[in-house]
ModelCIF file with pLDDT and N, C-alpha, C, O atoms, coordinates in Angstrom:
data_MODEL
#
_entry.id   MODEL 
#
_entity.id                         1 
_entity.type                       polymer 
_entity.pdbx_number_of_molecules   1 
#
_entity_poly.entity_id                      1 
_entity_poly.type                           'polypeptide(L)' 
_entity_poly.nstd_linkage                   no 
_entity_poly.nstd_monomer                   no 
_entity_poly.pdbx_seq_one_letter_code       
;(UNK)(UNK)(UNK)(UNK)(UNK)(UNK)(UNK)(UNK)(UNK)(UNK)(UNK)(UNK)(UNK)(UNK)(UNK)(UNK)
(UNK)(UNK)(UNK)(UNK)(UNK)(UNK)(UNK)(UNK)(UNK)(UNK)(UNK)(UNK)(UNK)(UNK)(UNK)(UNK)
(UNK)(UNK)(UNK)(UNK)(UNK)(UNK)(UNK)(UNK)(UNK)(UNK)(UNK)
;
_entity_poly.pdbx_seq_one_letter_code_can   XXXXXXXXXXXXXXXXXXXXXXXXXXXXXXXXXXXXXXXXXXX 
_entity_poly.pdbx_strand_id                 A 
#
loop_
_entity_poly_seq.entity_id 
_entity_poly_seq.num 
_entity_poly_seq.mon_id 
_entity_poly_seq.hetero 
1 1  UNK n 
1 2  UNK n 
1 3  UNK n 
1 4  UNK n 
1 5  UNK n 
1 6  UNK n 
1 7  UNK n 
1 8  UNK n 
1 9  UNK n 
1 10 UNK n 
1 11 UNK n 
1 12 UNK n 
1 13 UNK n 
1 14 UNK n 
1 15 UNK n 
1 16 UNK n 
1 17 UNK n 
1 18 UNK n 
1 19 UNK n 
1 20 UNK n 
1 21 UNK n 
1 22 UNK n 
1 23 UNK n 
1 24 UNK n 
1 25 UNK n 
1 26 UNK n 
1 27 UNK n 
1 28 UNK n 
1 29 UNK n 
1 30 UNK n 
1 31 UNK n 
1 32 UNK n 
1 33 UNK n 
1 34 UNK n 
1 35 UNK n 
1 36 UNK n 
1 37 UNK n 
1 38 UNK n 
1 39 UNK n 
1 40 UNK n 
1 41 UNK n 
1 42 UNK n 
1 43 UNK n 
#
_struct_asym.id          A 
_struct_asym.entity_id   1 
#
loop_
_ma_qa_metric.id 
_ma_qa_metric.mode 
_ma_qa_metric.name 
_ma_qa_metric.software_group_id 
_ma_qa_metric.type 
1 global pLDDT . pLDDT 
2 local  pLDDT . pLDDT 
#
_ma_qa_metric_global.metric_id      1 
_ma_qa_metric_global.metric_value   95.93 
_ma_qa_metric_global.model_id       1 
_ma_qa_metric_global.ordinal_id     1 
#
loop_
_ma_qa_metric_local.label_asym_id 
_ma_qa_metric_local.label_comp_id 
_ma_qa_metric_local.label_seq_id 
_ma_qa_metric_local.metric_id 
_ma_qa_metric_local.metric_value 
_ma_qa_metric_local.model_id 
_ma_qa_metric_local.ordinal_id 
A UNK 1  2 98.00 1 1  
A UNK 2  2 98.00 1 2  
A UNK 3  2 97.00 1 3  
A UNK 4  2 97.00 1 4  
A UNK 5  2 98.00 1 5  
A UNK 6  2 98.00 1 6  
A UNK 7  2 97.00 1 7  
A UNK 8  2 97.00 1 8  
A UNK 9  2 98.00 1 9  
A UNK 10 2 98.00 1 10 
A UNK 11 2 97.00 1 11 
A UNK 12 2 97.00 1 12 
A UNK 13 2 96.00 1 13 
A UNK 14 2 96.00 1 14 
A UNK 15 2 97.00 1 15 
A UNK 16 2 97.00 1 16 
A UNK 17 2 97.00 1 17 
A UNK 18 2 96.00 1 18 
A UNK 19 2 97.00 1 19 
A UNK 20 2 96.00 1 20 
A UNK 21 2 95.00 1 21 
A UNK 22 2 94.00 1 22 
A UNK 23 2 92.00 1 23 
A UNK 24 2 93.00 1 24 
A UNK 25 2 96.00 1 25 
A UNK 26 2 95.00 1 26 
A UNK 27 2 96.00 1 27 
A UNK 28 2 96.00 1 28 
A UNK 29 2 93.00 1 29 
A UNK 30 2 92.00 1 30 
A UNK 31 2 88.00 1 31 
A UNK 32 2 92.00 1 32 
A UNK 33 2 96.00 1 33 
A UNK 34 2 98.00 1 34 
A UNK 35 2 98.00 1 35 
A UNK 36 2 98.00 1 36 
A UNK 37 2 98.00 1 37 
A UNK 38 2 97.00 1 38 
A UNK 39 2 95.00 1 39 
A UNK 40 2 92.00 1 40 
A UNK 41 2 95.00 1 41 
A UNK 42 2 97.00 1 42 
A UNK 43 2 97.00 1 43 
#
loop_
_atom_site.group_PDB 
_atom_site.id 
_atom_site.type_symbol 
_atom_site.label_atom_id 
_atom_site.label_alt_id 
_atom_site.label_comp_id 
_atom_site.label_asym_id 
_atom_site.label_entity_id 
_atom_site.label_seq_id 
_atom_site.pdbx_PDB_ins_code 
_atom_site.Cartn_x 
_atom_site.Cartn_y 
_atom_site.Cartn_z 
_atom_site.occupancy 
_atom_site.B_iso_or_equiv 
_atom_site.pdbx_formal_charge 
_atom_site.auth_seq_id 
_atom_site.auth_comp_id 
_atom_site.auth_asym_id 
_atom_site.auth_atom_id 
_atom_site.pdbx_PDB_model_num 
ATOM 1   N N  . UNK A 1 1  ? -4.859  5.124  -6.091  1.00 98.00 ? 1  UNK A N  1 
ATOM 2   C CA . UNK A 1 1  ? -4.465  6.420  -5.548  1.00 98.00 ? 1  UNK A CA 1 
ATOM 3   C C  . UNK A 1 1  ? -3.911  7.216  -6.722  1.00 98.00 ? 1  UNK A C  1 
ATOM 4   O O  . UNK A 1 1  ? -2.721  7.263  -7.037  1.00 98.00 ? 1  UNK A O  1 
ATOM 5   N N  . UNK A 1 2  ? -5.089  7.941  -7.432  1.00 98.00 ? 2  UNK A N  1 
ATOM 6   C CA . UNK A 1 2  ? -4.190  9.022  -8.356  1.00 98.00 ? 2  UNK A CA 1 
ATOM 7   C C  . UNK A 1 2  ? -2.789  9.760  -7.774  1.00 98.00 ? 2  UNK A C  1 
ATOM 8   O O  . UNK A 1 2  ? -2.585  10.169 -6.631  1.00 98.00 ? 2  UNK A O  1 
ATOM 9   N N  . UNK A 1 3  ? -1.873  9.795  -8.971  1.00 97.00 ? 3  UNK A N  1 
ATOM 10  C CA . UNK A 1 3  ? -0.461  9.767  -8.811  1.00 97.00 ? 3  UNK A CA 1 
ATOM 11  C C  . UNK A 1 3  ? -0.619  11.083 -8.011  1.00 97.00 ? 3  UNK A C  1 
ATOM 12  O O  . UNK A 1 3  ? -0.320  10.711 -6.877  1.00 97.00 ? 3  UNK A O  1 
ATOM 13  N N  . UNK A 1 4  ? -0.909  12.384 -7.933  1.00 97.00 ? 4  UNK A N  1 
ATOM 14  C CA . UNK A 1 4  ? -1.250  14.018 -7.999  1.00 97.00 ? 4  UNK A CA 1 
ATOM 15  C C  . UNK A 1 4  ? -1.786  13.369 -5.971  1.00 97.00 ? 4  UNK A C  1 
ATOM 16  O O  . UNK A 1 4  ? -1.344  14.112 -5.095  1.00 97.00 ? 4  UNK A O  1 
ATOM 17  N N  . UNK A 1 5  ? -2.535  12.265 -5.529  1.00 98.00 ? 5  UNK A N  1 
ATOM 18  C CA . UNK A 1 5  ? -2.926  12.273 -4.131  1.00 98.00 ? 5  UNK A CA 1 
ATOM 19  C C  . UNK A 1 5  ? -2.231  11.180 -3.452  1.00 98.00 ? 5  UNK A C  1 
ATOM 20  O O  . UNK A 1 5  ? -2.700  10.769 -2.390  1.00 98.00 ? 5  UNK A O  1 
ATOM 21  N N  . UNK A 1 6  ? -0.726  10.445 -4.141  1.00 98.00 ? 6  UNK A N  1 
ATOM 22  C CA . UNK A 1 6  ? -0.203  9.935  -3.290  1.00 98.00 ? 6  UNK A CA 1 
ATOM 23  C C  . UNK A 1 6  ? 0.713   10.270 -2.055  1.00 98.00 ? 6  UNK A C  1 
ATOM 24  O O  . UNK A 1 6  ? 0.624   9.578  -1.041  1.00 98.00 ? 6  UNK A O  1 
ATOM 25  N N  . UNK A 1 7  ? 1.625   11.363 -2.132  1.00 97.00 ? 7  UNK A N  1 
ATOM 26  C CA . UNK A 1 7  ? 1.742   11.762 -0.840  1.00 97.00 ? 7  UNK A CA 1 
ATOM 27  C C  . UNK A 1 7  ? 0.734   12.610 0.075   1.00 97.00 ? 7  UNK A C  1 
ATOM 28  O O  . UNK A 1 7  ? 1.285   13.278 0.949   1.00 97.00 ? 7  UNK A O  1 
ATOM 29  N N  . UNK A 1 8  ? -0.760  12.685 -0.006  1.00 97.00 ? 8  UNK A N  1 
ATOM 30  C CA . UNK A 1 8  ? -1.501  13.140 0.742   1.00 97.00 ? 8  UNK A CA 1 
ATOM 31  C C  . UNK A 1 8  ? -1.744  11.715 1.913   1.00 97.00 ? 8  UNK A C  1 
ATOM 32  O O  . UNK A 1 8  ? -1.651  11.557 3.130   1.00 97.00 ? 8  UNK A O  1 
ATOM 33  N N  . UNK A 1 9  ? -2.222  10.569 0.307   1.00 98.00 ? 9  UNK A N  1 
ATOM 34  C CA . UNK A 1 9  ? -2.668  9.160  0.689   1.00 98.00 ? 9  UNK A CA 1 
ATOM 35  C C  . UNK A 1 9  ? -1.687  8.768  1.514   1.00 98.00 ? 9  UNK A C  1 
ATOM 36  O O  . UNK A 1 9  ? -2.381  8.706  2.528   1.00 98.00 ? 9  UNK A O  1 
ATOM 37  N N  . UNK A 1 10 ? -0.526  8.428  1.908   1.00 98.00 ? 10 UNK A N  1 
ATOM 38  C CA . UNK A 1 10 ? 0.454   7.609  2.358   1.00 98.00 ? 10 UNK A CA 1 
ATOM 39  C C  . UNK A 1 10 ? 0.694   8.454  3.372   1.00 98.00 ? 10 UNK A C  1 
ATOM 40  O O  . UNK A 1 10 ? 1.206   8.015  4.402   1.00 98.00 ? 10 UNK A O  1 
ATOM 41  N N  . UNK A 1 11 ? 0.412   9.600  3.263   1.00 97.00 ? 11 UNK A N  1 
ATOM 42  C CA . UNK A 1 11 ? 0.471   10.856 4.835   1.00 97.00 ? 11 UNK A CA 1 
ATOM 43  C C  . UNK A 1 11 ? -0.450  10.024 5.791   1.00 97.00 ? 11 UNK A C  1 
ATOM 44  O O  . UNK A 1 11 ? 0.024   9.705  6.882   1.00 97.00 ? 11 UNK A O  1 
ATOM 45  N N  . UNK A 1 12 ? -1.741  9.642  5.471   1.00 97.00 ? 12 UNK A N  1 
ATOM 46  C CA . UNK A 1 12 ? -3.084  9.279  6.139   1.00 97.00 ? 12 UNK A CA 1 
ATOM 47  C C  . UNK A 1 12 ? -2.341  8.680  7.455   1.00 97.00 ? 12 UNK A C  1 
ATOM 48  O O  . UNK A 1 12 ? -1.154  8.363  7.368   1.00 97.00 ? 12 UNK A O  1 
ATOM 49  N N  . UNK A 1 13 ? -2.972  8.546  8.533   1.00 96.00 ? 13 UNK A N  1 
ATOM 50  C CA . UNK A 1 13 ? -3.161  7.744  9.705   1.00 96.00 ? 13 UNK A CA 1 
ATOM 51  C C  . UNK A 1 13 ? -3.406  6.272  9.279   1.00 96.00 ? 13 UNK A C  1 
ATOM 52  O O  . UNK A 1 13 ? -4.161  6.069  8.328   1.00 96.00 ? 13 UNK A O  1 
ATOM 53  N N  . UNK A 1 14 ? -2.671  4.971  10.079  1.00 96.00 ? 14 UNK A N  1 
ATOM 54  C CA . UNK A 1 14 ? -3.430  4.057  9.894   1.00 96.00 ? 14 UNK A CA 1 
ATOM 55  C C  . UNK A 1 14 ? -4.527  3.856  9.825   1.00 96.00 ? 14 UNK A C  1 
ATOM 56  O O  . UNK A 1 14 ? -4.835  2.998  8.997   1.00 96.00 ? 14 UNK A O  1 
ATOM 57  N N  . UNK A 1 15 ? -5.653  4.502  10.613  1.00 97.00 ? 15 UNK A N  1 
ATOM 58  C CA . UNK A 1 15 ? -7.158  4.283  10.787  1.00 97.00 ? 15 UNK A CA 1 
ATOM 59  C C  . UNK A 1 15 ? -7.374  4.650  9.044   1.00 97.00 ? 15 UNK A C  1 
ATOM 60  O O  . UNK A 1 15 ? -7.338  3.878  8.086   1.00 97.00 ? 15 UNK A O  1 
ATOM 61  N N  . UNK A 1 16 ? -7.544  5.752  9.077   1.00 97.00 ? 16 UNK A N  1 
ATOM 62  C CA . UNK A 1 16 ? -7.849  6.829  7.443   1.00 97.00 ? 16 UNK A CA 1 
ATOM 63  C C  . UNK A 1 16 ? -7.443  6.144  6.490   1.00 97.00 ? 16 UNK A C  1 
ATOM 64  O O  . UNK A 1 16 ? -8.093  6.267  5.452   1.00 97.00 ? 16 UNK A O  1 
ATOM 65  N N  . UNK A 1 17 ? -6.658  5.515  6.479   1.00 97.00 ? 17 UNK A N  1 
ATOM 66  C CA . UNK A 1 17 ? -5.837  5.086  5.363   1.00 97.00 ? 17 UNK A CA 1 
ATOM 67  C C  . UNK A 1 17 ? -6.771  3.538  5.184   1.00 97.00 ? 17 UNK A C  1 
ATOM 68  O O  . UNK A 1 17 ? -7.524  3.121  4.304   1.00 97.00 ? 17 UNK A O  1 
ATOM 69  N N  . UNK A 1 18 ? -6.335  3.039  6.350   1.00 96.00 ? 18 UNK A N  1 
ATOM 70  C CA . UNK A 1 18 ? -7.894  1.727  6.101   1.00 96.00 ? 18 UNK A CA 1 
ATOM 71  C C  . UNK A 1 18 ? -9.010  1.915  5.863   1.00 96.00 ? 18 UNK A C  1 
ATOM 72  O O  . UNK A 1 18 ? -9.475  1.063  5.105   1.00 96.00 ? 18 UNK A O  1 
ATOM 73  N N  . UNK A 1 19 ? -9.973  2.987  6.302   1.00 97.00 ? 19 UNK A N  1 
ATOM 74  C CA . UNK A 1 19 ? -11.296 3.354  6.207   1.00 97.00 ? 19 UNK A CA 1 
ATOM 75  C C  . UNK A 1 19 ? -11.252 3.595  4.643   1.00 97.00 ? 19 UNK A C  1 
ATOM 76  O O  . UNK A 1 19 ? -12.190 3.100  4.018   1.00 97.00 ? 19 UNK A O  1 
ATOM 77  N N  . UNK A 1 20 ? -10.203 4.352  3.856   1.00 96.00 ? 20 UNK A N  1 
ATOM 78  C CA . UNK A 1 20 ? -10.472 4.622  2.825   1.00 96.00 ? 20 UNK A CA 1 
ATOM 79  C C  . UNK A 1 20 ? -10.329 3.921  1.344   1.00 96.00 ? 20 UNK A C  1 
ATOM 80  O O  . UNK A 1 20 ? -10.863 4.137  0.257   1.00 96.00 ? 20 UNK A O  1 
ATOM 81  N N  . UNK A 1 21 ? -9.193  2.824  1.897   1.00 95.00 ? 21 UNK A N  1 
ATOM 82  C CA . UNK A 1 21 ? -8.871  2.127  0.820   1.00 95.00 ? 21 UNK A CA 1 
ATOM 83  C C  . UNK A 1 21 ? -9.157  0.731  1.162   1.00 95.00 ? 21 UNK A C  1 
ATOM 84  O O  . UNK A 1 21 ? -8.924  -0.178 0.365   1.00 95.00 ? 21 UNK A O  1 
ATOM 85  N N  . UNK A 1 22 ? -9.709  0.516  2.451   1.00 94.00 ? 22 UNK A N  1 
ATOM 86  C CA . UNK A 1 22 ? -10.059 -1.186 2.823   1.00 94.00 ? 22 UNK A CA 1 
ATOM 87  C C  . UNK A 1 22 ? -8.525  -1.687 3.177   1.00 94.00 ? 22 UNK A C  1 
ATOM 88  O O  . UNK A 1 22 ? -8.631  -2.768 3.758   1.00 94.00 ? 22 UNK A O  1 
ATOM 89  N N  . UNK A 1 23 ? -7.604  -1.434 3.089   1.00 92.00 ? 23 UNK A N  1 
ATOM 90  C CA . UNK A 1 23 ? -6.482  -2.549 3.248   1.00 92.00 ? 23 UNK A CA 1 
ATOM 91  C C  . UNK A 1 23 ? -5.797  -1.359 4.116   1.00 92.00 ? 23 UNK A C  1 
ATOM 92  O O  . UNK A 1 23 ? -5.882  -0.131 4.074   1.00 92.00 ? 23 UNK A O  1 
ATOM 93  N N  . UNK A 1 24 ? -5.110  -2.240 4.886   1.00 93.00 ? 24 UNK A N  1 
ATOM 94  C CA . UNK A 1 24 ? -3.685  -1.936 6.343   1.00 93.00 ? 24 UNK A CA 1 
ATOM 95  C C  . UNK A 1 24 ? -2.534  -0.998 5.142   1.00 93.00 ? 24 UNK A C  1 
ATOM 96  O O  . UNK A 1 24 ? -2.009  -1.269 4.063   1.00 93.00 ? 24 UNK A O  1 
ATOM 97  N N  . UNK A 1 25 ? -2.547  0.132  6.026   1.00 96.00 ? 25 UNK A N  1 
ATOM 98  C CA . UNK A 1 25 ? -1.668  1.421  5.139   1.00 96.00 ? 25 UNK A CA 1 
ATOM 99  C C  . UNK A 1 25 ? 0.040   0.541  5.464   1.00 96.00 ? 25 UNK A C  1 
ATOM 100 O O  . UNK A 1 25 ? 0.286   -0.050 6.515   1.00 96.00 ? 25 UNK A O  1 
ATOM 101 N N  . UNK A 1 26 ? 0.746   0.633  4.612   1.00 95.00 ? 26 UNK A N  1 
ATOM 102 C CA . UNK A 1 26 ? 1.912   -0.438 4.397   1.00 95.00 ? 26 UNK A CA 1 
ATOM 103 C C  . UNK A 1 26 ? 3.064   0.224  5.445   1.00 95.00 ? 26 UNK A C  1 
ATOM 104 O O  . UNK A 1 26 ? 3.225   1.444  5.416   1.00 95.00 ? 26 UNK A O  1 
ATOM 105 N N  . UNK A 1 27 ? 3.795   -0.540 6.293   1.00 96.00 ? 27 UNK A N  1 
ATOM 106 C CA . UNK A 1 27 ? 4.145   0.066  6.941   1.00 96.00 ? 27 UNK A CA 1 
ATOM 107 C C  . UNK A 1 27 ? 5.536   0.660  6.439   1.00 96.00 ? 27 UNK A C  1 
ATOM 108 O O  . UNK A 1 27 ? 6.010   -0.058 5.558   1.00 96.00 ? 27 UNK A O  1 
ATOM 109 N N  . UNK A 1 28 ? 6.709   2.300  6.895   1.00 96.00 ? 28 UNK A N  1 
ATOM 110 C CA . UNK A 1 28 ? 7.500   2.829  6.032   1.00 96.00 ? 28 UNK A CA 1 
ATOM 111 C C  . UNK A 1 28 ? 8.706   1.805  5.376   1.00 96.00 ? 28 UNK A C  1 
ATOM 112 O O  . UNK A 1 28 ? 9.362   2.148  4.392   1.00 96.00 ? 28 UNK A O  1 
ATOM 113 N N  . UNK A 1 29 ? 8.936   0.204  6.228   1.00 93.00 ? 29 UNK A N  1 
ATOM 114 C CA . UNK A 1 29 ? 9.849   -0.871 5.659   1.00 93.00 ? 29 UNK A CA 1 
ATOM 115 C C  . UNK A 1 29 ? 9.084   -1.790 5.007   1.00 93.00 ? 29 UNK A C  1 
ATOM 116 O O  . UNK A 1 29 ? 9.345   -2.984 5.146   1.00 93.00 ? 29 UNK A O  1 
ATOM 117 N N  . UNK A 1 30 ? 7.995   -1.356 4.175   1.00 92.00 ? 30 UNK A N  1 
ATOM 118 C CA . UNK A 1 30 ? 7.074   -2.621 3.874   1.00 92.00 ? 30 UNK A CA 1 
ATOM 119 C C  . UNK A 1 30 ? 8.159   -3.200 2.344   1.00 92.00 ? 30 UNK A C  1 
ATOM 120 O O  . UNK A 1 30 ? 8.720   -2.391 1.604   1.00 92.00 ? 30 UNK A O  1 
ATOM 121 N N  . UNK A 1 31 ? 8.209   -4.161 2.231   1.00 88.00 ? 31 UNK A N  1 
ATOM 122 C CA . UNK A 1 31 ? 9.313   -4.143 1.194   1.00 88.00 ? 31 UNK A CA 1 
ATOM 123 C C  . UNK A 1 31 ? 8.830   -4.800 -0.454  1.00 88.00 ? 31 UNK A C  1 
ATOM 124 O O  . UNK A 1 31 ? 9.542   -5.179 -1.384  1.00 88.00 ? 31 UNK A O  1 
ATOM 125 N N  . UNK A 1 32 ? 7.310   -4.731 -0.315  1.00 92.00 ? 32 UNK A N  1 
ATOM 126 C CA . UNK A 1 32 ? 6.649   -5.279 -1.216  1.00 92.00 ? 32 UNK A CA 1 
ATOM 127 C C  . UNK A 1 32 ? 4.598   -4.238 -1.667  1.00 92.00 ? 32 UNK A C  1 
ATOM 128 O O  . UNK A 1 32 ? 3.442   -4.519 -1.982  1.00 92.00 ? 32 UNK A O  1 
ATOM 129 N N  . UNK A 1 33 ? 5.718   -2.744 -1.277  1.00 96.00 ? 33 UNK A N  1 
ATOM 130 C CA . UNK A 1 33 ? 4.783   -2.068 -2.015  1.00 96.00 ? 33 UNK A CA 1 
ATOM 131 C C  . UNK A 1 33 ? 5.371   -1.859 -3.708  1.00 96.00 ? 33 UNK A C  1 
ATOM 132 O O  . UNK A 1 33 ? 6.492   -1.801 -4.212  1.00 96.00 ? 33 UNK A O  1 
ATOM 133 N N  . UNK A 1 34 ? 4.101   -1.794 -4.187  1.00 98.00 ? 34 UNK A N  1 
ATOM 134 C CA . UNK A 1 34 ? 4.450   -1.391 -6.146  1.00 98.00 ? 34 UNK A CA 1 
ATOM 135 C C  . UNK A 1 34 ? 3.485   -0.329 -6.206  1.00 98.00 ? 34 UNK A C  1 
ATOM 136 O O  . UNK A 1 34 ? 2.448   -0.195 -5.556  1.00 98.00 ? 34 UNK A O  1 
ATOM 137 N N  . UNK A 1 35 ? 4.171   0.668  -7.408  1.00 98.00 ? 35 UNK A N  1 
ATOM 138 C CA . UNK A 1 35 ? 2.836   1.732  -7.757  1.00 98.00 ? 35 UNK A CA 1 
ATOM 139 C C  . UNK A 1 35 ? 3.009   0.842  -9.577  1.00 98.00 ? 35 UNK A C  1 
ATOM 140 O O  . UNK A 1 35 ? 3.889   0.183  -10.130 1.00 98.00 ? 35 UNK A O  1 
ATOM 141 N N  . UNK A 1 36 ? 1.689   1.306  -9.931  1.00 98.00 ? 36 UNK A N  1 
ATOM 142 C CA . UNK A 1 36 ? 2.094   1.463  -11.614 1.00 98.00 ? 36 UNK A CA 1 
ATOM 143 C C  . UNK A 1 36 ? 0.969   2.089  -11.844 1.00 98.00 ? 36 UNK A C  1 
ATOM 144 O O  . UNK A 1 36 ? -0.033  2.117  -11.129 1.00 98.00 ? 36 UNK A O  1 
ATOM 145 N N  . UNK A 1 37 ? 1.266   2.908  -13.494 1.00 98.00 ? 37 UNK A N  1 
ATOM 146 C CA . UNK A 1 37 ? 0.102   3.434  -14.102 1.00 98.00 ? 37 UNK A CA 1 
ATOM 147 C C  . UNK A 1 37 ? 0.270   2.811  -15.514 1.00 98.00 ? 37 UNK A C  1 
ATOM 148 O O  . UNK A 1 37 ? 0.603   1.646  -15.734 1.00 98.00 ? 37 UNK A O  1 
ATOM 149 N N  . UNK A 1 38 ? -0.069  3.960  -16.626 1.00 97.00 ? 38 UNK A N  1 
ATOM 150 C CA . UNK A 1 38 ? -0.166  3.033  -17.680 1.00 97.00 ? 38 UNK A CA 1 
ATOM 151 C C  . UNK A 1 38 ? 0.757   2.691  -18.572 1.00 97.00 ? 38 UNK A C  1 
ATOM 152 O O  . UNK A 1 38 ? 0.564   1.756  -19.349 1.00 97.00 ? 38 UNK A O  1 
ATOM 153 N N  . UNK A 1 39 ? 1.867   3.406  -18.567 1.00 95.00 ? 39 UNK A N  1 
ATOM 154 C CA . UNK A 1 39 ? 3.429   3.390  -19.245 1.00 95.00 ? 39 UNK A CA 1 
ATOM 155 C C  . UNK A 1 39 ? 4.729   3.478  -18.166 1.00 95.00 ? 39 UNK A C  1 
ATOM 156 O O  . UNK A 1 39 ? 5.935   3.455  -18.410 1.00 95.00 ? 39 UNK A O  1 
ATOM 157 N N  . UNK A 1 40 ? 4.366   3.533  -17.515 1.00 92.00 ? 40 UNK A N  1 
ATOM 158 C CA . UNK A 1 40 ? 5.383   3.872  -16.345 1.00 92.00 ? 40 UNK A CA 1 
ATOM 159 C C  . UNK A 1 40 ? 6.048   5.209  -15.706 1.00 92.00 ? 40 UNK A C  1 
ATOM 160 O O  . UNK A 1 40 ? 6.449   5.249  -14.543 1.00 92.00 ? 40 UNK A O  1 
ATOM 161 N N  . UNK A 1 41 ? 6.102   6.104  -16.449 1.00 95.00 ? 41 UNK A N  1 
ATOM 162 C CA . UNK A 1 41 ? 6.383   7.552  -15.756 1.00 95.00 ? 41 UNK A CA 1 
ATOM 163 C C  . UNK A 1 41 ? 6.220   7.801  -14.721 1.00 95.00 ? 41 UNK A C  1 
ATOM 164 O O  . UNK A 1 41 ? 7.091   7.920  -13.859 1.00 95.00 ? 41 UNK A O  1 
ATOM 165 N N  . UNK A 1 42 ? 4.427   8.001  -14.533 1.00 97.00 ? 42 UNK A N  1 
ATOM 166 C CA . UNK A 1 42 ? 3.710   8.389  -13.343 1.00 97.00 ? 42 UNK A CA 1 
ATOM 167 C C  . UNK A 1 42 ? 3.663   7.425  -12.274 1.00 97.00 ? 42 UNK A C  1 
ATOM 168 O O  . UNK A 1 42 ? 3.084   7.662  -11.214 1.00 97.00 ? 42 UNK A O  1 
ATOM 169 N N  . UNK A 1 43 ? 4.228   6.399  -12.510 1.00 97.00 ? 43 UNK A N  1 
ATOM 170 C CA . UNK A 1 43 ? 4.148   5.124  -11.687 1.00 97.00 ? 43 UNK A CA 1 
ATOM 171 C C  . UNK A 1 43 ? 6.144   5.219  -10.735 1.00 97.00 ? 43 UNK A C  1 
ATOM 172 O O  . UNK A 1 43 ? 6.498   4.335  -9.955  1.00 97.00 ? 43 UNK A O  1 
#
């Protein structure tokens, strides 16, 4: 999920959010989501 479409991405519906990325959209207490990019800033 480019950094610039993650709060569009994490907006998605469960359905949308699976259709688009294959995996169950994490739920808002999931306690073992991570972002990273390539130095950490944008992450």
């Amino acid at each position: 999920i480019p950094v610039g479409n993650v709060g569009q991405d994490l907006s998605l519906d469960a359905a949308e959010f699976q259709s688009k990325f294959g995996v169950s959209k994490p739920p808002l207490d999931c306690t073992e989501l991570v972002f990273f990019c390539q130095l950490g800033r944008r992450g």
